[in-house]
N, C-alpha and C. Protein backbone atom coordinates (compact mmCIF):
# COMPACT_ATOMS: atom_id res chain seq x y z
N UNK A 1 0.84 -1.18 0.00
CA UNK A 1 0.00 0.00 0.00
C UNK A 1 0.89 1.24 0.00
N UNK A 2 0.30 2.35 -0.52
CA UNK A 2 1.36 3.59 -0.60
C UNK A 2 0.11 4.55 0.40
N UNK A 3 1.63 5.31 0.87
CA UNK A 3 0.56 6.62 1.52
C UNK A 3 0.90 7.57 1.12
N UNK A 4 -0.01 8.62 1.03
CA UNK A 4 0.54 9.59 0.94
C UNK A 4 0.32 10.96 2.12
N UNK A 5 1.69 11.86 2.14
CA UNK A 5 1.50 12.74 2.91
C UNK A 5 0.95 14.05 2.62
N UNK A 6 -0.25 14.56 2.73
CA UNK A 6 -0.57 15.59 1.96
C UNK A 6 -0.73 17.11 3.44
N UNK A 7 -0.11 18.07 2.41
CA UNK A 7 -0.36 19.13 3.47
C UNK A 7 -0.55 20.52 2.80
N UNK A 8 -0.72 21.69 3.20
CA UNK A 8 -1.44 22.78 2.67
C UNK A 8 -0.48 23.91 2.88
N UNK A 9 -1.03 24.99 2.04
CA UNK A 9 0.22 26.06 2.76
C UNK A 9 -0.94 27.20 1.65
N UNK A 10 -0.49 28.40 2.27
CA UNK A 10 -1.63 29.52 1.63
C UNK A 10 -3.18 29.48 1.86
N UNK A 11 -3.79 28.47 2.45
CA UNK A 11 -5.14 28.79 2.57
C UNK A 11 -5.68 29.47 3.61
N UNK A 12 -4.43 30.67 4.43
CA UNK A 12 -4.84 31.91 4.82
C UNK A 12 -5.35 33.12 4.40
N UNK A 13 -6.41 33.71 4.84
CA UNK A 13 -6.67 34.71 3.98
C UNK A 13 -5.78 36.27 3.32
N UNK A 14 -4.66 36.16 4.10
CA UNK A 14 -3.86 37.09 3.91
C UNK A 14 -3.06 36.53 2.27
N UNK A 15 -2.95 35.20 1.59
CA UNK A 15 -2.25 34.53 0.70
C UNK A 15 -3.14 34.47 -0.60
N UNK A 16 -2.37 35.18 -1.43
CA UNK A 16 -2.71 35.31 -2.65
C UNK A 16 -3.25 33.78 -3.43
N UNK A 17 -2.12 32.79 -3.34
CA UNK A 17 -2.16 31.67 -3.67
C UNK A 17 -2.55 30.61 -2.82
N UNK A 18 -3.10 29.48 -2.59
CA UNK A 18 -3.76 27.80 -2.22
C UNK A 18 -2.38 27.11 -2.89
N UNK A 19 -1.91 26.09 -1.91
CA UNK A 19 -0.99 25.45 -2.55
C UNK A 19 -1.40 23.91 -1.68
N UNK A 20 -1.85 22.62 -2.06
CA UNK A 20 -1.62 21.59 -1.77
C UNK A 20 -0.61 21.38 -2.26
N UNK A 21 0.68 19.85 -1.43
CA UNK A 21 1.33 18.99 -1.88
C UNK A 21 0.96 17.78 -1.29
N UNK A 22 1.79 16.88 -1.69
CA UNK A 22 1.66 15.60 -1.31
C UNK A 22 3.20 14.44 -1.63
N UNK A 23 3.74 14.03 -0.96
CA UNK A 23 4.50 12.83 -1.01
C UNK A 23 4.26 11.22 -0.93
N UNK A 24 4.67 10.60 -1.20
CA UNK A 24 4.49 9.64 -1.88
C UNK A 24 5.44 8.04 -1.66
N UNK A 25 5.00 7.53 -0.56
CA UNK A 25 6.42 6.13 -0.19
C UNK A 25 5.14 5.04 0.34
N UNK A 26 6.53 4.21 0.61
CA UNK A 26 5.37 2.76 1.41
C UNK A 26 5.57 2.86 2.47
N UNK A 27 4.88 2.10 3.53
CA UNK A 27 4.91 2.69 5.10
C UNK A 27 6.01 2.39 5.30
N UNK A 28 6.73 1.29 4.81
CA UNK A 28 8.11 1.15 5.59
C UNK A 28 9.32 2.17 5.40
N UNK A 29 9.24 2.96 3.78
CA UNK A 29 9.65 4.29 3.94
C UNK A 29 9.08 5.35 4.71
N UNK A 30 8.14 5.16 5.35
CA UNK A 30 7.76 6.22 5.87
C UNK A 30 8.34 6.52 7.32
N UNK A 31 8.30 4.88 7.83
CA UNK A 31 8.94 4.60 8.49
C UNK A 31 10.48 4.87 8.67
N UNK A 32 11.18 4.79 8.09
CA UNK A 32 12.18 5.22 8.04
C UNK A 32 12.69 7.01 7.76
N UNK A 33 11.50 7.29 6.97
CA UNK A 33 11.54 8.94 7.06
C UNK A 33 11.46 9.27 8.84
N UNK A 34 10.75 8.91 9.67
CA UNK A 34 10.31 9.25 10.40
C UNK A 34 11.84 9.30 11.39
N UNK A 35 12.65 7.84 11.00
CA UNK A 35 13.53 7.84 11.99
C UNK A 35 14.71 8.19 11.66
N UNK A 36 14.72 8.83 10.22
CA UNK A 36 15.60 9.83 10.51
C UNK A 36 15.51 10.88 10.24
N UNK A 37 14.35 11.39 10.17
CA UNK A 37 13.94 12.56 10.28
C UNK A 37 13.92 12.82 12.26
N UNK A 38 13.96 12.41 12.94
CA UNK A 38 14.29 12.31 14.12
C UNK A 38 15.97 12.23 14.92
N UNK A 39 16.47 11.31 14.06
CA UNK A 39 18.15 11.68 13.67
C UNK A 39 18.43 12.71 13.69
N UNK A 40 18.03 13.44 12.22
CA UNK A 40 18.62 14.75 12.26
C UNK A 40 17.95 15.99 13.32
N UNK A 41 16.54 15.66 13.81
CA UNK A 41 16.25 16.48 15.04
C UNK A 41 17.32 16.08 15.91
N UNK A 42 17.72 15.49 16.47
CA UNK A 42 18.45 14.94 17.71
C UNK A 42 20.11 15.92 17.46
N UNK A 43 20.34 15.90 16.25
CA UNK A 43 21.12 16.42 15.74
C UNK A 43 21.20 17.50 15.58
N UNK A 44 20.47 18.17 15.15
CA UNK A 44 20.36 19.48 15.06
C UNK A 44 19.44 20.42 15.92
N UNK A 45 18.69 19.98 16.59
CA UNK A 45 17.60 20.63 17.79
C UNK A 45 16.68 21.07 17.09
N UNK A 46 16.25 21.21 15.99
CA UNK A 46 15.30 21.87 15.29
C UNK A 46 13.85 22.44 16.02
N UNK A 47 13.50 20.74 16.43
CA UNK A 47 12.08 20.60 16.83
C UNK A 47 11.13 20.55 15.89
N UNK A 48 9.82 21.25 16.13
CA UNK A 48 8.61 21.19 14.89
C UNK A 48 9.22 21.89 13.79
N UNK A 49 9.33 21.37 12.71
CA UNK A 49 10.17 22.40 11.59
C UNK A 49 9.09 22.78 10.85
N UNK A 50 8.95 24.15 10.27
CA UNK A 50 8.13 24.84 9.65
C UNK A 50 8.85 25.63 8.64
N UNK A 51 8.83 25.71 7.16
CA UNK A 51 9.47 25.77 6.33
C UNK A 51 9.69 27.55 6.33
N UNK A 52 7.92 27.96 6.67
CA UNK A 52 8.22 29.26 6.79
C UNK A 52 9.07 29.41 7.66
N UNK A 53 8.57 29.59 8.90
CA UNK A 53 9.73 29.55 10.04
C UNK A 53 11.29 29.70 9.65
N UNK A 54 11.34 28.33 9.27
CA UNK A 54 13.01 28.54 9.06
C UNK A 54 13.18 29.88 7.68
N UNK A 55 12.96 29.95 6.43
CA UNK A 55 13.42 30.81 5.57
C UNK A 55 13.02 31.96 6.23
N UNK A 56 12.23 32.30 7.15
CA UNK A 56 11.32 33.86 7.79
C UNK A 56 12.35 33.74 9.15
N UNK A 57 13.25 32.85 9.27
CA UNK A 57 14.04 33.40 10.86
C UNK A 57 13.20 33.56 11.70
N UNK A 58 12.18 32.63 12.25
CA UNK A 58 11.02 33.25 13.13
C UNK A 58 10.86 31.82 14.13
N UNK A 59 10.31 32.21 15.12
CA UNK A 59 10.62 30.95 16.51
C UNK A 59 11.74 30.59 16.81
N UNK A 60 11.88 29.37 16.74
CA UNK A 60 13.26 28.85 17.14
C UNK A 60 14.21 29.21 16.60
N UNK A 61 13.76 29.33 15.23
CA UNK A 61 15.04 29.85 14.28
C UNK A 61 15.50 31.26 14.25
N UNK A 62 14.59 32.32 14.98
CA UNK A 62 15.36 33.24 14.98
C UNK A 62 16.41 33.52 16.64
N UNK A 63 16.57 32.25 16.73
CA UNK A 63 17.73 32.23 18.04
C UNK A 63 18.93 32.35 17.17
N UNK A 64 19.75 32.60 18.06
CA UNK A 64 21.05 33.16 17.55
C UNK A 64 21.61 31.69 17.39
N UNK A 65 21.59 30.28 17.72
CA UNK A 65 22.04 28.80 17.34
C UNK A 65 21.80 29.23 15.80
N UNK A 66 20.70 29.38 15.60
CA UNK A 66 19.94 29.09 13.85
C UNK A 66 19.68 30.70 12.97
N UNK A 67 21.22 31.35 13.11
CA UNK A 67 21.82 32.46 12.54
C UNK A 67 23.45 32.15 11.81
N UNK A 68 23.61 31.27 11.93
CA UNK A 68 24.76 30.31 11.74
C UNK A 68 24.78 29.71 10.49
N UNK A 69 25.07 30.19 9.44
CA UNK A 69 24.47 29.74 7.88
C UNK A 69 25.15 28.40 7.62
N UNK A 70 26.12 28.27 8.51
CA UNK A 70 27.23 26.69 7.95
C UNK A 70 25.80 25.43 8.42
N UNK A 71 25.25 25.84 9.94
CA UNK A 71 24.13 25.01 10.59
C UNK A 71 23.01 24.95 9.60
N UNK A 72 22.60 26.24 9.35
CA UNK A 72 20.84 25.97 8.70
C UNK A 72 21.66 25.40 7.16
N UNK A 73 22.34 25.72 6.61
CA UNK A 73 22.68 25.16 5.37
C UNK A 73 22.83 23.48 5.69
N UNK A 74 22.95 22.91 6.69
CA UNK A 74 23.56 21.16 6.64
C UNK A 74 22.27 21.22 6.88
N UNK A 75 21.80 21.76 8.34
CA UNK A 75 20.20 21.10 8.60
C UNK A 75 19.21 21.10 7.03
N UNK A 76 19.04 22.21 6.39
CA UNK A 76 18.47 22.00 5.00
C UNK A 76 18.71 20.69 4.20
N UNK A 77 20.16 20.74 3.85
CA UNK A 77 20.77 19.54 3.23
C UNK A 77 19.74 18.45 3.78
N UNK A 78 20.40 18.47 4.93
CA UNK A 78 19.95 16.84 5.51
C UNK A 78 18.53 16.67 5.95
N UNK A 79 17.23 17.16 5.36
CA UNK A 79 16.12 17.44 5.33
C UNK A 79 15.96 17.09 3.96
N UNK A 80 16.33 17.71 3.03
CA UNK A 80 15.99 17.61 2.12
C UNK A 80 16.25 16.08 1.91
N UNK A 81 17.56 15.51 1.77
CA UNK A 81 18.12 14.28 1.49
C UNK A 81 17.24 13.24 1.85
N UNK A 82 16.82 13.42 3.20
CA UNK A 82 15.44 12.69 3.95
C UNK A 82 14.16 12.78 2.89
N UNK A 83 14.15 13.18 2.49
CA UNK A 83 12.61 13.56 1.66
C UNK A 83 12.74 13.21 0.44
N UNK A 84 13.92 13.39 -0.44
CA UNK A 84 14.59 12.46 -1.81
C UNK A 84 14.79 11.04 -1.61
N UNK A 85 15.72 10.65 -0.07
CA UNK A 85 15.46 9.12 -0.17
C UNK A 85 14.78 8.50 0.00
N UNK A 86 13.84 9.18 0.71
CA UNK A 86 12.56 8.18 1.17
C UNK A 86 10.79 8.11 0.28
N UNK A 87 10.97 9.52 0.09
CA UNK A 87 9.81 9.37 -1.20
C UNK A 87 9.90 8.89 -2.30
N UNK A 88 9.07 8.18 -3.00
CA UNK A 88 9.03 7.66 -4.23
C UNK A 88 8.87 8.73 -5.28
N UNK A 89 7.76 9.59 -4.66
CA UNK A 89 7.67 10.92 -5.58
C UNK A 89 6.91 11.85 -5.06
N UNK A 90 6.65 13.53 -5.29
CA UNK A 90 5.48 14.37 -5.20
C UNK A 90 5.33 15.46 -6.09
N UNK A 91 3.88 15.57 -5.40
CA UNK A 91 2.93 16.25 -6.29
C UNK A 91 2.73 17.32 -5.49
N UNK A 92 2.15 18.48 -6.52
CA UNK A 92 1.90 19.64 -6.19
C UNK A 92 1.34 20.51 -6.59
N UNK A 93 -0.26 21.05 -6.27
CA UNK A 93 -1.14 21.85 -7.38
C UNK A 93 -1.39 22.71 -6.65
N UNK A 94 -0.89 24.09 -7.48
CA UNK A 94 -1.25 25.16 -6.96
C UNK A 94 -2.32 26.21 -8.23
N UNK A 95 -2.99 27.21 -6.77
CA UNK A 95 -4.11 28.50 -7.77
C UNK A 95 -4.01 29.72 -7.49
N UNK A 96 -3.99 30.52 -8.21
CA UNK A 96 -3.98 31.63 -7.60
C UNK A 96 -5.36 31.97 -7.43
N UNK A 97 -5.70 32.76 -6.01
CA UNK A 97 -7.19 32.24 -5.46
C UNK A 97 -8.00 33.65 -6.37
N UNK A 98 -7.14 35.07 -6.72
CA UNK A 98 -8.22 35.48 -7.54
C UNK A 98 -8.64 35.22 -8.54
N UNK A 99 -8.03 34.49 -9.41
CA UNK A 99 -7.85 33.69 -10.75
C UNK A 99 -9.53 32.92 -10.37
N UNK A 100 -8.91 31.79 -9.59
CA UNK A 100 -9.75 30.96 -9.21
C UNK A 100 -11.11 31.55 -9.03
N UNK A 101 -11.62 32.62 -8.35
CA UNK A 101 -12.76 33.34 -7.87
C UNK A 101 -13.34 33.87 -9.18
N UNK A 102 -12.61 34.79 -9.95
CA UNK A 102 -12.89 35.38 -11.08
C UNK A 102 -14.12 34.08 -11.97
N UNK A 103 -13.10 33.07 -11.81
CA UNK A 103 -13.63 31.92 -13.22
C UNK A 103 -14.77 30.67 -12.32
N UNK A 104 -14.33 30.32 -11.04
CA UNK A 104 -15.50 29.60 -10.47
C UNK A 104 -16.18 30.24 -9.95
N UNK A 105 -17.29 30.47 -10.60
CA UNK A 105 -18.62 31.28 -9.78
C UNK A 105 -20.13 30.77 -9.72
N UNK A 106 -20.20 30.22 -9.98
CA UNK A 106 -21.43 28.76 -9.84
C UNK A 106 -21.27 28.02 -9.18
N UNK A 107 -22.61 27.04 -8.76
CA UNK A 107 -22.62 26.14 -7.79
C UNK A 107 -22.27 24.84 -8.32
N UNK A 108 -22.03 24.89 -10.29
CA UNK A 108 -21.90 23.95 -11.07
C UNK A 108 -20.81 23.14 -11.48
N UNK A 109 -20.21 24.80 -11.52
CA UNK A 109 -18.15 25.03 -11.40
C UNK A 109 -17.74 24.46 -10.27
N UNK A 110 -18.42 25.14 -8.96
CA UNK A 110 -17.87 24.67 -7.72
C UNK A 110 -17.84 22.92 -7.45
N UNK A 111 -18.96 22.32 -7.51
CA UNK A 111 -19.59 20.92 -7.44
C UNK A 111 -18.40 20.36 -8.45
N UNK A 112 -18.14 20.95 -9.53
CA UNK A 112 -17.31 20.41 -10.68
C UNK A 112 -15.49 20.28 -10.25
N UNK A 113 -15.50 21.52 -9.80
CA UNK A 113 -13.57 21.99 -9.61
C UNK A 113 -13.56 22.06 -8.11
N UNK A 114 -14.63 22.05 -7.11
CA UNK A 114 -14.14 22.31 -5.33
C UNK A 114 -14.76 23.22 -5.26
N UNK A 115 -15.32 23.40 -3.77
CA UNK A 115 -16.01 24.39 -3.40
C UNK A 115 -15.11 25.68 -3.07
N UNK A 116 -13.91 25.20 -2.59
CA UNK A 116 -13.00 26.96 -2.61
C UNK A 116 -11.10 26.18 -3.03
N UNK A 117 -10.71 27.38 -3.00
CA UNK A 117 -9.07 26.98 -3.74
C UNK A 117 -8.35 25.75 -2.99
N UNK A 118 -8.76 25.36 -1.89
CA UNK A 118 -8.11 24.06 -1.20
C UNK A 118 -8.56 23.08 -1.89
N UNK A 119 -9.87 22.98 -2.41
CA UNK A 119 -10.65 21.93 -2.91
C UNK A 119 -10.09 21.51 -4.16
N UNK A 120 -9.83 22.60 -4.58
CA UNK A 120 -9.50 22.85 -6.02
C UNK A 120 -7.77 22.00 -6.03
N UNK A 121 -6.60 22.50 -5.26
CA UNK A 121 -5.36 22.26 -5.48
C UNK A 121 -5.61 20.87 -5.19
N UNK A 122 -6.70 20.67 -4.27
CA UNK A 122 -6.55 18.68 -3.23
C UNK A 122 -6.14 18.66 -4.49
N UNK A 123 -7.57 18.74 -5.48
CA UNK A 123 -7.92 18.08 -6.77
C UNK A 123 -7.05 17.39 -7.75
N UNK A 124 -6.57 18.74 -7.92
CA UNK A 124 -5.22 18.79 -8.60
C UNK A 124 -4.09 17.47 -8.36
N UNK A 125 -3.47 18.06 -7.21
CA UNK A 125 -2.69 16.32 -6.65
C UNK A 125 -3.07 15.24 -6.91
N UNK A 126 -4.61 14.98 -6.51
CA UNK A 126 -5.27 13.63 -7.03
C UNK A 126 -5.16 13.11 -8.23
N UNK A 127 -5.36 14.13 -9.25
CA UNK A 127 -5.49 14.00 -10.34
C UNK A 127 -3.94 13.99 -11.01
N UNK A 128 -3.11 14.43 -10.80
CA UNK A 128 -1.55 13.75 -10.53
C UNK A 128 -1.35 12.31 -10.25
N UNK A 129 -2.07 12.61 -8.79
CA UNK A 129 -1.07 11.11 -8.30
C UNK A 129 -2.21 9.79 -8.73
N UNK A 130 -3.46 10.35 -9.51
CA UNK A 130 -3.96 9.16 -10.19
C UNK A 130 -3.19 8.74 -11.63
N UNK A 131 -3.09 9.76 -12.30
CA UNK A 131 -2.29 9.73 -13.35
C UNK A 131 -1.07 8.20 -13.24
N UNK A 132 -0.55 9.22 -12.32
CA UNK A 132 1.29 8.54 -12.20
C UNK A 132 1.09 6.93 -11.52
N UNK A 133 -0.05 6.58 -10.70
CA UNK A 133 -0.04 5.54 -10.46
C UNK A 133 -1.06 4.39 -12.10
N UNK A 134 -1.49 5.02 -13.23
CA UNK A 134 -1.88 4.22 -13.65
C UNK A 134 -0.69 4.20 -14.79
N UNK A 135 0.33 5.54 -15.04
CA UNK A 135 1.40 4.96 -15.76
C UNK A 135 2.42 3.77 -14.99
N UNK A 136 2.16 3.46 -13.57
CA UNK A 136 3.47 2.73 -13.22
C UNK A 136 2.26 1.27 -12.46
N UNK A 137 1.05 1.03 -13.05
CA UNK A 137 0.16 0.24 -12.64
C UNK A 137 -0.30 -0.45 -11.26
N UNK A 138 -0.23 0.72 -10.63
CA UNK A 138 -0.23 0.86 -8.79
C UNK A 138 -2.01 0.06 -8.71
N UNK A 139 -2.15 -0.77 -8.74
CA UNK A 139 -3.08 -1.19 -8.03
C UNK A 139 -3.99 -1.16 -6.38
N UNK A 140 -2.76 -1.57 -6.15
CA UNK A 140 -3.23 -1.45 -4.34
C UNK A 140 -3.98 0.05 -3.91
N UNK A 141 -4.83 -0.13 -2.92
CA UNK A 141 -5.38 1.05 -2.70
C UNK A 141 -4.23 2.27 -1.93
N UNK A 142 -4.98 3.56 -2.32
CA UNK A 142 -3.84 4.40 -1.01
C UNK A 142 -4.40 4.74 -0.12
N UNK A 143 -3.09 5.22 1.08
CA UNK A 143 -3.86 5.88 2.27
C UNK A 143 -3.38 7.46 1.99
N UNK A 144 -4.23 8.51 2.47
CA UNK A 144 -4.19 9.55 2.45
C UNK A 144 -3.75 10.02 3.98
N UNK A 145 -2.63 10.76 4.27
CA UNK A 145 -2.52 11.20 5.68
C UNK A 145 -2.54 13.01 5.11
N UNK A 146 -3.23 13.70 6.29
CA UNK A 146 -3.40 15.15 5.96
C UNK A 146 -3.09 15.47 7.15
N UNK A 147 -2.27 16.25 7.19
CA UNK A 147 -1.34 16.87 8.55
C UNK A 147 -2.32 17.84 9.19
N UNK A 148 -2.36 17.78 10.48
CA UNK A 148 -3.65 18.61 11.63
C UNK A 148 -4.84 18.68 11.12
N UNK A 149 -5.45 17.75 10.86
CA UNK A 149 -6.76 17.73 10.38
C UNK A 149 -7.90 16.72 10.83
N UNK A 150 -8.08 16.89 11.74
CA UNK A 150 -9.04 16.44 13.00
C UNK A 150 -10.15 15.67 12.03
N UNK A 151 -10.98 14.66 12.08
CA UNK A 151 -11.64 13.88 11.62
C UNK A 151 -12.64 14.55 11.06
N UNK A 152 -13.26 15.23 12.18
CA UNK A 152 -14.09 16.30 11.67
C UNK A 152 -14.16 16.94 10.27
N UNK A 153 -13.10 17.61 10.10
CA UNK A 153 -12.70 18.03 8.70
C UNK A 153 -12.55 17.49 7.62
N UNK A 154 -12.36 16.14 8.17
CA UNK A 154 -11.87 15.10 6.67
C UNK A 154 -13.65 14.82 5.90
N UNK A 155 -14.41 14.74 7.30
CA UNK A 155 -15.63 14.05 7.23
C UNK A 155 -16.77 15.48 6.34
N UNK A 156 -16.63 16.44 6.91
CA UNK A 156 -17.07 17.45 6.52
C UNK A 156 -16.57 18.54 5.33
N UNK A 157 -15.96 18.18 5.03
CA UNK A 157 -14.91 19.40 4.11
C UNK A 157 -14.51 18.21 2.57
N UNK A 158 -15.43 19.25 1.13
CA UNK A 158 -15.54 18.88 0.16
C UNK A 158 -14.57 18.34 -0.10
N UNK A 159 -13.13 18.98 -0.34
CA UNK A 159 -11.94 18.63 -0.53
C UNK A 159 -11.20 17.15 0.13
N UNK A 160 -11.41 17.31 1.69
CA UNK A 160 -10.61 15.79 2.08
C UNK A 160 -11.86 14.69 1.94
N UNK A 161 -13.09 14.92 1.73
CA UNK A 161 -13.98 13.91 1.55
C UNK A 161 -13.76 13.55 -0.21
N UNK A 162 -13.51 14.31 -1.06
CA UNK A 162 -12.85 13.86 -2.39
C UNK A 162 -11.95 12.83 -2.26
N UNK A 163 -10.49 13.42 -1.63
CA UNK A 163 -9.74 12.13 -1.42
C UNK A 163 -10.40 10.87 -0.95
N UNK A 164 -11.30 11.28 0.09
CA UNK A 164 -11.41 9.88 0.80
C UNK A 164 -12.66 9.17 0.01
N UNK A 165 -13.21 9.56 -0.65
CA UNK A 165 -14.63 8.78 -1.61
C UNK A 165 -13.86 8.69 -2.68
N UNK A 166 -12.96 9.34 -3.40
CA UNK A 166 -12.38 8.65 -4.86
C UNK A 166 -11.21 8.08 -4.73
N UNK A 167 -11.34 7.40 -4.46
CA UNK A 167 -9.71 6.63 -4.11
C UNK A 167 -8.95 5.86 -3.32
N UNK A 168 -9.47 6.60 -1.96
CA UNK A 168 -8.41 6.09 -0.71
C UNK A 168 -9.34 5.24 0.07
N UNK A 169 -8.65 4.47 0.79
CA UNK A 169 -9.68 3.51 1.96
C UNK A 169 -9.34 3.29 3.25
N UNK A 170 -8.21 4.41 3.63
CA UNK A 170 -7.95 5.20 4.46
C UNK A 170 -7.68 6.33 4.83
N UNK A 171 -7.45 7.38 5.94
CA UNK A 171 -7.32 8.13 6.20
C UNK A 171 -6.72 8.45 7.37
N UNK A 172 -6.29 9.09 7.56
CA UNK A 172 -5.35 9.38 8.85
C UNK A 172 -4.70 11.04 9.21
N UNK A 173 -4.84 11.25 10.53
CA UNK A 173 -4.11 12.62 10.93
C UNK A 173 -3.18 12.85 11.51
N UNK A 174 -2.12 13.25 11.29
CA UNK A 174 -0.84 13.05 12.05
C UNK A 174 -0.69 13.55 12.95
N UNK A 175 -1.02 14.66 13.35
CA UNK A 175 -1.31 16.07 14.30
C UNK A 175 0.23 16.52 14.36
N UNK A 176 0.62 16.09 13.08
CA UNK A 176 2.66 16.75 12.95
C UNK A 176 2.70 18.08 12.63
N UNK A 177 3.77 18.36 12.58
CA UNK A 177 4.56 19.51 11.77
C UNK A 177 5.17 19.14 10.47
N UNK A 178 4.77 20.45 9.48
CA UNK A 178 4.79 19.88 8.28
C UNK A 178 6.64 20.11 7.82
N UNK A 179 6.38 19.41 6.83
CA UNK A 179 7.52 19.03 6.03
C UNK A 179 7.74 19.50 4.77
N UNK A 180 8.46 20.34 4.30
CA UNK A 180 8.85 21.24 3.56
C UNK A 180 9.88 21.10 2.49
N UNK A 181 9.69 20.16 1.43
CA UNK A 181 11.41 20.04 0.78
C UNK A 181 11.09 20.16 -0.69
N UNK A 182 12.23 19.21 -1.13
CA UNK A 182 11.78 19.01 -2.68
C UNK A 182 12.09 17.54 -2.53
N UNK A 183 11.65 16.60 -3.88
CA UNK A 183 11.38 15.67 -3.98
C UNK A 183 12.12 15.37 -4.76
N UNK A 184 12.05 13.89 -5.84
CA UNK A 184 13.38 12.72 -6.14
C UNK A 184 11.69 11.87 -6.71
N UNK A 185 11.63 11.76 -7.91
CA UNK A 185 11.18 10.32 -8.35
C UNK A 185 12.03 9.25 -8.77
N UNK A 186 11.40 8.30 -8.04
CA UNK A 186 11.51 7.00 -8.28
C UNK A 186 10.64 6.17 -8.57
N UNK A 187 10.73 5.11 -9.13
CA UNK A 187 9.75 3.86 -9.57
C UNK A 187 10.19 2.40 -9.20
């Protein structure tokens, strides 16, 4: 079975743009993301890493430890490296939300593309990571994990009830801190 990790960024109202992503391994990579993605916490003190955070110098990172460009440059490295070896692959659909507003304005559009720009990017990914699993003939079902997203939300909210009615036959919440890199396909 593959899971995937899906998480959000911009669906504040202050953000021009909605950006879903999503990554892409088997639990036993995930597993192993986990433990050394814990490695390099132990290693580096990070704690909850937040992508803004770190490039914005803000929380932990704006301590004078994580002003040290030789440090945040390895901790990056070795974050990133974690997220190339262990994912198989990711996806990533982004909107710009006035774009989006301008052109979905019906209840027909909405029902059709998502009820607002989160709905819309899930979409997007899905429609990626359905793609890529019928070029590499992924059978097995997936699980969907969506970072802080209380059941409630999955159950109620157009967007994670998409994932979970077209596709997945699980679901899960991590209640983590998200993860921020670039990715590495593999097959």
């Amino acid at each position: 079975m593959l899971t995937l990790y899906c998480d959000d960024s911009g669906t504040h109202r202050a953000s021009d743009v909605a950006v879903a992503a999503c990554y892409v391994a088997t639990v036993e990579q995930w597993d192993e993301f986990r433990r050394n993605w814990n490695e390099a916490n132990e290693r580096e003190n990070f704690g909850v890493f937040h992508m803004a955070d770190f490039v914005g110098r803000q929380k932990q990172f704006a301590s004078a430890e994580w002003q040290d460009e030789v440090k945040r440059n390895r901790t990056i490295r070795a974050l990133i490296n974690i997220i190339k070896t262990r994912a198989r692959i990711g996806f990533a659909g982004v909107v710009v939300k006035s774009a989006y507003s301008d052109v979905i304005v019906n209840g027909e559009l909405k029902d059709k593309f998502g009820d607002n720009h989160y709905a819309f990017v899930v979409r997007l990914c899905k429609a990626l990571v359905d793609q890529w699993r019928q070029k590499h003939a992924y059978t097995a079902p997936n699980r969907y994990v969506f970072d802080r997203c209380p059941r409630a939300k999955v159950t109620k909210t157009r967007s994670s009830k998409l994932c979970y009615l077209e596709g997945s036959t699980h679901w899960q919440s991590t209640g983590s801190s998200r993860t921020v890199g670039h990715s590495k396909t593999r097959h």
